[in-house]
PDB file of N, CA and C in Angstrom:
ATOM      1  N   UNK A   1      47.599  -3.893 -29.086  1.00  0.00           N
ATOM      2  CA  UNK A   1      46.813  -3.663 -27.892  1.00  0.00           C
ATOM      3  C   UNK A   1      45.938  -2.450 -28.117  1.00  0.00           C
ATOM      4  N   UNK A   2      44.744  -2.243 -27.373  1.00  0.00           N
ATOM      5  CA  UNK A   2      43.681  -1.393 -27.555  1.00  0.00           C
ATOM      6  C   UNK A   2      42.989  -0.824 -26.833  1.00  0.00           C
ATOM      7  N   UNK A   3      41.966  -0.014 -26.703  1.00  0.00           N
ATOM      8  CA  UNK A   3      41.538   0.342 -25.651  1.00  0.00           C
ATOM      9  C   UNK A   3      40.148   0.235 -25.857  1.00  0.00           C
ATOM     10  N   UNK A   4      40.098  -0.939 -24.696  1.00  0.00           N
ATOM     11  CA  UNK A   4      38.652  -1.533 -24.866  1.00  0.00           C
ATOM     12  C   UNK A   4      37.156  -0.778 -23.783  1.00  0.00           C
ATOM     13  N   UNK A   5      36.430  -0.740 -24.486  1.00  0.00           N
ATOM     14  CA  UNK A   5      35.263   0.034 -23.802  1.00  0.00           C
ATOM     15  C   UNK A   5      33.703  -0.934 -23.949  1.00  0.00           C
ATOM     16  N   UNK A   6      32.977  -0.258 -23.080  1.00  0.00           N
ATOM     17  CA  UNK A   6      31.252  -0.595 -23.157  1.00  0.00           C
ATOM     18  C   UNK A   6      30.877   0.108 -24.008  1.00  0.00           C
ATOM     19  N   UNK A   7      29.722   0.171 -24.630  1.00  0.00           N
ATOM     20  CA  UNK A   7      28.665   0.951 -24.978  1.00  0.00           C
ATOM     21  C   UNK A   7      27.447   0.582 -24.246  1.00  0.00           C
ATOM     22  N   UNK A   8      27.002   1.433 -23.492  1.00  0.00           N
ATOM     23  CA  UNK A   8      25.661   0.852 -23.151  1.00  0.00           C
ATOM     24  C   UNK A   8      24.350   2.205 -23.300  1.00  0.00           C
ATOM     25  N   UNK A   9      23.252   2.052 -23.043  1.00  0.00           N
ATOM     26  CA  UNK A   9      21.787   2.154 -22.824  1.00  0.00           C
ATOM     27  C   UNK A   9      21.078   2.291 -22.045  1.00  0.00           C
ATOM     28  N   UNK A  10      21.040   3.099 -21.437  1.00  0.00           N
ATOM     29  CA  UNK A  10      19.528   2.802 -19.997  1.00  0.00           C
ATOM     30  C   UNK A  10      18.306   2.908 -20.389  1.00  0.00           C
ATOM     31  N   UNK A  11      17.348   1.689 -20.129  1.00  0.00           N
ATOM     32  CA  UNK A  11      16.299   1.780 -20.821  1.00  0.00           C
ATOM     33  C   UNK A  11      15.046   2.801 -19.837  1.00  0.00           C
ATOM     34  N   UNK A  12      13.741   2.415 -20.119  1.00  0.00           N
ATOM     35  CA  UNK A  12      12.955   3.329 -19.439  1.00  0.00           C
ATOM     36  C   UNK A  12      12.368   2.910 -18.530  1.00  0.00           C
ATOM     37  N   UNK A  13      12.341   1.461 -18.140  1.00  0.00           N
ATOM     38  CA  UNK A  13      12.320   0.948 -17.041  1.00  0.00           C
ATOM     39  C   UNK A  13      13.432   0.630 -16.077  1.00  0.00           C
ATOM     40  N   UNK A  14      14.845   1.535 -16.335  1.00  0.00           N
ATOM     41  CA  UNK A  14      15.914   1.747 -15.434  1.00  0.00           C
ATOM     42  C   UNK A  14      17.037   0.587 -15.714  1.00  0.00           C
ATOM     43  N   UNK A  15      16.931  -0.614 -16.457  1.00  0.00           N
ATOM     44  CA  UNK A  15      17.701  -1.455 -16.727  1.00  0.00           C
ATOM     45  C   UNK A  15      18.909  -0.948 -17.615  1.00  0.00           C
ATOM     46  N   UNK A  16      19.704  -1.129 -17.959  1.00  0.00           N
ATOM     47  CA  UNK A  16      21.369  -1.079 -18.812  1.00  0.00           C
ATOM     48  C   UNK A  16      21.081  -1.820 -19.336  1.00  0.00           C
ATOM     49  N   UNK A  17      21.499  -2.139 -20.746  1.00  0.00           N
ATOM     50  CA  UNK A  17      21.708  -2.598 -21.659  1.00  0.00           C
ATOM     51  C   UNK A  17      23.365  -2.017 -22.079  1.00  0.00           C
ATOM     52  N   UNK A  18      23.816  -3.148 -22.912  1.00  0.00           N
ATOM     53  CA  UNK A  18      25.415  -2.928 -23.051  1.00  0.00           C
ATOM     54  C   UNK A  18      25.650  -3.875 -23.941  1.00  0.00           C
ATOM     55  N   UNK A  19      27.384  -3.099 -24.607  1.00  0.00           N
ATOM     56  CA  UNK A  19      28.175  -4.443 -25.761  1.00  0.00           C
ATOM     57  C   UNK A  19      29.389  -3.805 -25.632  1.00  0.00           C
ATOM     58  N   UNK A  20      30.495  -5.185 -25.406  1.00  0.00           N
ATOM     59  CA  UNK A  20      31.725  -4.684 -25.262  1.00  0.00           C
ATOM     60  C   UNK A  20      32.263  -4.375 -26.889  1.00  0.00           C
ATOM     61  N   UNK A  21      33.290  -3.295 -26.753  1.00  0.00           N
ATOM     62  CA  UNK A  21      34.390  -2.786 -28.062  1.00  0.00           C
ATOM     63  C   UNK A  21      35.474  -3.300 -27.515  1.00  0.00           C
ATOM     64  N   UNK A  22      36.516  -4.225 -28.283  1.00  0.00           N
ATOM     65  CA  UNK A  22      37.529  -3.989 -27.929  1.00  0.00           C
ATOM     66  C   UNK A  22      38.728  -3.442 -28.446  1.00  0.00           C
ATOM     67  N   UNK A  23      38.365  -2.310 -29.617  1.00  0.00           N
ATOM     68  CA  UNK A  23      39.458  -1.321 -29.438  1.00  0.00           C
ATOM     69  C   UNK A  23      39.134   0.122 -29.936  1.00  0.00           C
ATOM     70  N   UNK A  24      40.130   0.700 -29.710  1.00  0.00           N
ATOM     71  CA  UNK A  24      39.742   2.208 -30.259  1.00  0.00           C
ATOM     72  C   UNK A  24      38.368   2.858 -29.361  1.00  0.00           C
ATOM     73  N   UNK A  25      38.222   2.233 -27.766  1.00  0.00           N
ATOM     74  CA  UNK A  25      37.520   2.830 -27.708  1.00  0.00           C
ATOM     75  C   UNK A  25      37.724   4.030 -26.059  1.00  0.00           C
ATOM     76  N   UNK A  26      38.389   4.782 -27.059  1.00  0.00           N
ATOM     77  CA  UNK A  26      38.790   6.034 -26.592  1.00  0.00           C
ATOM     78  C   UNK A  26      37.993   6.881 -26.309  1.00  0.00           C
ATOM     79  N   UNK A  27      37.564   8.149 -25.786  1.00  0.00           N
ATOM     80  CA  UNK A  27      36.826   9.091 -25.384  1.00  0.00           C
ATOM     81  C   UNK A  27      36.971   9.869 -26.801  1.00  0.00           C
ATOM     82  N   UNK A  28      38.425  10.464 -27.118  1.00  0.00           N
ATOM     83  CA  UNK A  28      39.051  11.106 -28.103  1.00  0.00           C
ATOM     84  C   UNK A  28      38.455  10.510 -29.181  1.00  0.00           C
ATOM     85  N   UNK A  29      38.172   9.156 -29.533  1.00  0.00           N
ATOM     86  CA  UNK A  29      37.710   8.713 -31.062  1.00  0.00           C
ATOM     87  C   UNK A  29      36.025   8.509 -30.472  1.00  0.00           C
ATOM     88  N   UNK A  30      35.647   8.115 -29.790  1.00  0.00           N
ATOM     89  CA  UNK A  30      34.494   7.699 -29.748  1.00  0.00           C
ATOM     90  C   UNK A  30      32.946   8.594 -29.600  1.00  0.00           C
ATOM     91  N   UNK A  31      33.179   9.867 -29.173  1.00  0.00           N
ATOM     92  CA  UNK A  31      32.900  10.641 -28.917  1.00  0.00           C
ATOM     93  C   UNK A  31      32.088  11.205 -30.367  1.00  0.00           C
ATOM     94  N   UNK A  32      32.663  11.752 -31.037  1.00  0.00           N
ATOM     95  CA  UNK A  32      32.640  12.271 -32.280  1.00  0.00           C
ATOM     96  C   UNK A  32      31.959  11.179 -33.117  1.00  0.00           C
ATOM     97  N   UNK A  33      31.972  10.158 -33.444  1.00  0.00           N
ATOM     98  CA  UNK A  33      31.335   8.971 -34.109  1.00  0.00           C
ATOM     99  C   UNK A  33      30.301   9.017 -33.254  1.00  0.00           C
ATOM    100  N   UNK A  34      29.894   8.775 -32.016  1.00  0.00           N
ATOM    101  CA  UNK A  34      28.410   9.103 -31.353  1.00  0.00           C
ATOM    102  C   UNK A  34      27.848  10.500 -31.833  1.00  0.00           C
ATOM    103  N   UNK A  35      28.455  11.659 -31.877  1.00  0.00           N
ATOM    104  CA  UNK A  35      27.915  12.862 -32.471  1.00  0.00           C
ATOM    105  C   UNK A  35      27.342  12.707 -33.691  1.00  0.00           C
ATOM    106  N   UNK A  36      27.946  12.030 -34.439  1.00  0.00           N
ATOM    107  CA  UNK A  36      27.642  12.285 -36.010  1.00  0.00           C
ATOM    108  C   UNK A  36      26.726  10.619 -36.369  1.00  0.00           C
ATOM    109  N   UNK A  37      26.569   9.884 -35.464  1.00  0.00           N
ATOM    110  CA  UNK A  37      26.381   8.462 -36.424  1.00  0.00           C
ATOM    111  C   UNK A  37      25.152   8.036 -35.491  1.00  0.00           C
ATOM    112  N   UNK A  38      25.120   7.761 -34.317  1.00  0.00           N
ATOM    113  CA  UNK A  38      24.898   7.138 -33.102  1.00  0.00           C
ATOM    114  C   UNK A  38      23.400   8.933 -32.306  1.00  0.00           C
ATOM    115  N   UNK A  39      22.858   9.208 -32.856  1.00  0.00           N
ATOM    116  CA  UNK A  39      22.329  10.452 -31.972  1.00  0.00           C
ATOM    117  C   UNK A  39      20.670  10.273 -31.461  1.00  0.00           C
ATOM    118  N   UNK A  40      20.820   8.672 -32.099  1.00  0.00           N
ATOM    119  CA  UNK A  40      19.485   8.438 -31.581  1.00  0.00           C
ATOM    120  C   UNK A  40      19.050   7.334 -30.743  1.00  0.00           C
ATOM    121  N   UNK A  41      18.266   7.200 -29.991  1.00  0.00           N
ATOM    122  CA  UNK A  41      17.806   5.817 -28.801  1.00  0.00           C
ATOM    123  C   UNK A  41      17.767   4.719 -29.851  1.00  0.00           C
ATOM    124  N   UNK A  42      17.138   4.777 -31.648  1.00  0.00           N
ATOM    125  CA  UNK A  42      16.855   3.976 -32.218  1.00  0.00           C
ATOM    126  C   UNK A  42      18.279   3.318 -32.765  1.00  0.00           C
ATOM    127  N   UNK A  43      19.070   4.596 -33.038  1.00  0.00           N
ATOM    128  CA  UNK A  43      20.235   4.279 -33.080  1.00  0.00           C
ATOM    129  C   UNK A  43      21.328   3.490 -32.457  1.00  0.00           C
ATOM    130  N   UNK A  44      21.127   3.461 -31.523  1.00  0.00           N
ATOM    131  CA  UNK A  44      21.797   2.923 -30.411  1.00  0.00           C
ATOM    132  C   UNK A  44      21.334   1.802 -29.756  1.00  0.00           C
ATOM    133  N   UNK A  45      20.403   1.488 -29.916  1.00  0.00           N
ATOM    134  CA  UNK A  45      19.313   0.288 -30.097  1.00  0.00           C
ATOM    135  C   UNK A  45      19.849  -0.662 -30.997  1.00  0.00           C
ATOM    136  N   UNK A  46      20.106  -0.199 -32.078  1.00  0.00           N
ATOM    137  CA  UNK A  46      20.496  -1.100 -33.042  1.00  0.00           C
ATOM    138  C   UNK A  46      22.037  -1.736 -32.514  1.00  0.00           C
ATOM    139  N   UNK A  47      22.627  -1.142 -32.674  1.00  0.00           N
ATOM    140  CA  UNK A  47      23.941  -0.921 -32.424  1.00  0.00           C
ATOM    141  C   UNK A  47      24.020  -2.066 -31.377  1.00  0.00           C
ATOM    142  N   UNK A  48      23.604  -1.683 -30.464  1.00  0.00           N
ATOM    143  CA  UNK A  48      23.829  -2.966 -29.315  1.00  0.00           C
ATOM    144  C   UNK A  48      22.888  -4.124 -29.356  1.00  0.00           C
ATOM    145  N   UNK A  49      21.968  -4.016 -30.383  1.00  0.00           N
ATOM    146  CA  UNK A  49      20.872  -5.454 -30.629  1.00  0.00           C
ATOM    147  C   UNK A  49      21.902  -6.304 -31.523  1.00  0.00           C
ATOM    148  N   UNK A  50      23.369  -5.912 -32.454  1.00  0.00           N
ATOM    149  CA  UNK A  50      23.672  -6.370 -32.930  1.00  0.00           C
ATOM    150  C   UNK A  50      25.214  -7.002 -32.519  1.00  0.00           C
ATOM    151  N   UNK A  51      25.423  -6.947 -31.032  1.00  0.00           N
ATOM    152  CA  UNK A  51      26.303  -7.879 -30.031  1.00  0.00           C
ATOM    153  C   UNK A  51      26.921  -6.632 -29.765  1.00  0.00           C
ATOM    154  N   UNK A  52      28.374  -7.693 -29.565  1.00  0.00           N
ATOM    155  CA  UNK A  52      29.886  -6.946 -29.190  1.00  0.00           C
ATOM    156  C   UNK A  52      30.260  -6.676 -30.592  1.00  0.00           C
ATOM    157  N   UNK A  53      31.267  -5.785 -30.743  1.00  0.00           N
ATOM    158  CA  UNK A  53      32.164  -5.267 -31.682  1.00  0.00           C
ATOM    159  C   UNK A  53      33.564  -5.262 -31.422  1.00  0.00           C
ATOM    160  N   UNK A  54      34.298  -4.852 -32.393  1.00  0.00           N
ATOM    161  CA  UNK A  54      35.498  -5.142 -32.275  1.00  0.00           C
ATOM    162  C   UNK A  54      35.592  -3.639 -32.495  1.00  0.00           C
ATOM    163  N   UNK A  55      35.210  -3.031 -33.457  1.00  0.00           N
ATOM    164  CA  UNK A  55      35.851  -1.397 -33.072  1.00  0.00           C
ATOM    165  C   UNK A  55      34.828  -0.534 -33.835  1.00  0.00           C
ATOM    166  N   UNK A  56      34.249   0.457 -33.972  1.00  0.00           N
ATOM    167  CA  UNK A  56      33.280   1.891 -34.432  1.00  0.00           C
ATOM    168  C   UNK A  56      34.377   2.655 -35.342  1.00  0.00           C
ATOM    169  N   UNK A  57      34.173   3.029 -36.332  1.00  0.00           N
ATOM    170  CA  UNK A  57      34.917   3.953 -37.517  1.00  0.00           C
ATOM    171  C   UNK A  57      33.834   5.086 -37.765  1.00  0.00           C
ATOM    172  N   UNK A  58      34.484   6.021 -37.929  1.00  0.00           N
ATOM    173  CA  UNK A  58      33.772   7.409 -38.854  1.00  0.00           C
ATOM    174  C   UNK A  58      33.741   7.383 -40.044  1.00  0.00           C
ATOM    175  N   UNK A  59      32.758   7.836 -40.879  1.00  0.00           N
ATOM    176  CA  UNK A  59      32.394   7.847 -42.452  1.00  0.00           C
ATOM    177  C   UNK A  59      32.233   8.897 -42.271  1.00  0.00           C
ATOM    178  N   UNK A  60      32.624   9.783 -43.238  1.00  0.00           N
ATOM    179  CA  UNK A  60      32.368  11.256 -44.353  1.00  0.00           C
ATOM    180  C   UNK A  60      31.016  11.510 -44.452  1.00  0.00           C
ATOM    181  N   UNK A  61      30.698  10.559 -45.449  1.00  0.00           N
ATOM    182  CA  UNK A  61      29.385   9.803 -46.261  1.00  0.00           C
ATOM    183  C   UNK A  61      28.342   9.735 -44.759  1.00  0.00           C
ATOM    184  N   UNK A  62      26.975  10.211 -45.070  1.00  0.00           N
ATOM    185  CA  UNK A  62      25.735   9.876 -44.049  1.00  0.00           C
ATOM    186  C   UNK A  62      25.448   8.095 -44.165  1.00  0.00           C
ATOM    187  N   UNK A  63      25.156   7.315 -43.345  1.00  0.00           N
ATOM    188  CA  UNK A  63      24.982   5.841 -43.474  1.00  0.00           C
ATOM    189  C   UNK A  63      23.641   5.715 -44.148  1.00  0.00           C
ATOM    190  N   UNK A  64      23.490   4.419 -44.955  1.00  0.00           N
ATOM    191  CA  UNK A  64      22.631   4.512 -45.504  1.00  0.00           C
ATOM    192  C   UNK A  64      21.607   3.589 -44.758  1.00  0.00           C
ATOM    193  N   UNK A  65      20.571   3.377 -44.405  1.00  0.00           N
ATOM    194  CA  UNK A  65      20.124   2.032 -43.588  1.00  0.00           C
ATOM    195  C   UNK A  65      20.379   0.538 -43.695  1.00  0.00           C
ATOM    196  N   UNK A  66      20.467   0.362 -41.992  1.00  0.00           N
ATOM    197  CA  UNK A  66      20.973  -0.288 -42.084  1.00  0.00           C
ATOM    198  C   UNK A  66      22.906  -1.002 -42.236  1.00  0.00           C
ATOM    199  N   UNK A  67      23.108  -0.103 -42.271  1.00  0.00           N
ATOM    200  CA  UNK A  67      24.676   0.074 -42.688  1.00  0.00           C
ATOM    201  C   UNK A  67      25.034   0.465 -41.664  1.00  0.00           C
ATOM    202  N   UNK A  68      26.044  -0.112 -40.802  1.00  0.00           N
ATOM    203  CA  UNK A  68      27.155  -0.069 -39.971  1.00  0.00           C
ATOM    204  C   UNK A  68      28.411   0.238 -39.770  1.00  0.00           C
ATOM    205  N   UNK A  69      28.807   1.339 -39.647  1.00  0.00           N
ATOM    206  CA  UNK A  69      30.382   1.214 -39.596  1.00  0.00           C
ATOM    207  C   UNK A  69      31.148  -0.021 -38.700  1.00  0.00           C
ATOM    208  N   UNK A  70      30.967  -0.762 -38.683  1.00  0.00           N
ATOM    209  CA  UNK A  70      31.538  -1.623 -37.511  1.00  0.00           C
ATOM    210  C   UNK A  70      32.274  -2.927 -37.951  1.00  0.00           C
ATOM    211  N   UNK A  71      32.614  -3.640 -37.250  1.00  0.00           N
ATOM    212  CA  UNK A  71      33.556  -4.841 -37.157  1.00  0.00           C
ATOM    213  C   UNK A  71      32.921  -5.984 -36.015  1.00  0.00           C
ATOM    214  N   UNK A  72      31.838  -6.706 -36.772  1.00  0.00           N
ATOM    215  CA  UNK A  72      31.296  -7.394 -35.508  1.00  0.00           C
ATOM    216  C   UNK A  72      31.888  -9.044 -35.339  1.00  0.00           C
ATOM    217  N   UNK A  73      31.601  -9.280 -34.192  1.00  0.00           N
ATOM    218  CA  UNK A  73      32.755 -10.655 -33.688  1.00  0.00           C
ATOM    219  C   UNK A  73      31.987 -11.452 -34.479  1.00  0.00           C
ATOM    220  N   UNK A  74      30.789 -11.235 -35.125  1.00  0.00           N
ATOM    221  CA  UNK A  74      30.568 -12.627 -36.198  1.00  0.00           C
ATOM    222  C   UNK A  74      30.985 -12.177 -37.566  1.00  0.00           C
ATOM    223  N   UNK A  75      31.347 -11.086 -38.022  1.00  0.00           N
ATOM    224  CA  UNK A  75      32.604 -10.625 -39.092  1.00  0.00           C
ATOM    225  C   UNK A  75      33.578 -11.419 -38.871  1.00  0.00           C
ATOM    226  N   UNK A  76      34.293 -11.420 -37.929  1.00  0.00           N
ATOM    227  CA  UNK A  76      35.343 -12.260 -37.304  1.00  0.00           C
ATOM    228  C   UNK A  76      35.639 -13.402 -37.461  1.00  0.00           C
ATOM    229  N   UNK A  77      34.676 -13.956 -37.140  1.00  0.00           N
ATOM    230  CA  UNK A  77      34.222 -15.432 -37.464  1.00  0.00           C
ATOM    231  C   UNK A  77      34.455 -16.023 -38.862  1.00  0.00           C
ATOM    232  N   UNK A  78      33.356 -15.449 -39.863  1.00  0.00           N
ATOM    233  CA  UNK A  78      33.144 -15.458 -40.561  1.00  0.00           C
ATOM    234  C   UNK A  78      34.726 -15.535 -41.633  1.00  0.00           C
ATOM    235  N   UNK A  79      35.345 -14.780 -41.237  1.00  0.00           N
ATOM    236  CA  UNK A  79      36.888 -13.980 -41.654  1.00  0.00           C
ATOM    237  C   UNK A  79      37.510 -15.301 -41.693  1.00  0.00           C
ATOM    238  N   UNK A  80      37.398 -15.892 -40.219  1.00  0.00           N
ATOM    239  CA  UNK A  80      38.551 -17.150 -39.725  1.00  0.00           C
ATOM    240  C   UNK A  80      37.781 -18.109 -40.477  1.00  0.00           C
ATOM    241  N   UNK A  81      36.834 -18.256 -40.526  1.00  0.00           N
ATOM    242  CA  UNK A  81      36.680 -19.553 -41.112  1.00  0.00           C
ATOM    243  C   UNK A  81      36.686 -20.037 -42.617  1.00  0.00           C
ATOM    244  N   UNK A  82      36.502 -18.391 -43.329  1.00  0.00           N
ATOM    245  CA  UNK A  82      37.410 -18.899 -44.859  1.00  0.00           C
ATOM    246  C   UNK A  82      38.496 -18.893 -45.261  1.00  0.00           C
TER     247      UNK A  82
END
């Protein structure tokens, strides 16, 4: 079991934008991975242009483009069906 969260966006015409996590998504872990990974609108843009997730991880290492720390439900997929 996990602790499932939103991520969302307010755009500049006042709308939300959003993608559910469903785990690890704690204040305590999530927080810090937005500090260091996540610090930009473009950033975060991406992030939610690319669905729901299953959970956000921290890297050491700066990301290189394009590169995601993440676990996305078509990972998932992908997983179950080979």
């Amino acid at each position: 079991m996990g602790t499932n969260s939103f991520i969302a966006i307010e755009d500049p015409d006042g709308s939300v934008r959003f993608i559910y996590c469903s785990v690890d998504g704690y204040f305590k872990h999530m927080v810090p991975i937005f500090k260091m990974e996540y610090i930009t609108r473009e950033s975060v843009n991406t992030l939610i242009n690319k669905g729901g997730i299953i959970s956000l991880s921290y890297r050491e290492e700066p990301m290189k483009p394009n590169e995601w720390p993440m676990e996305t439900e078509s990972d998932r997929w992908e997983f179950e069906e080979e």
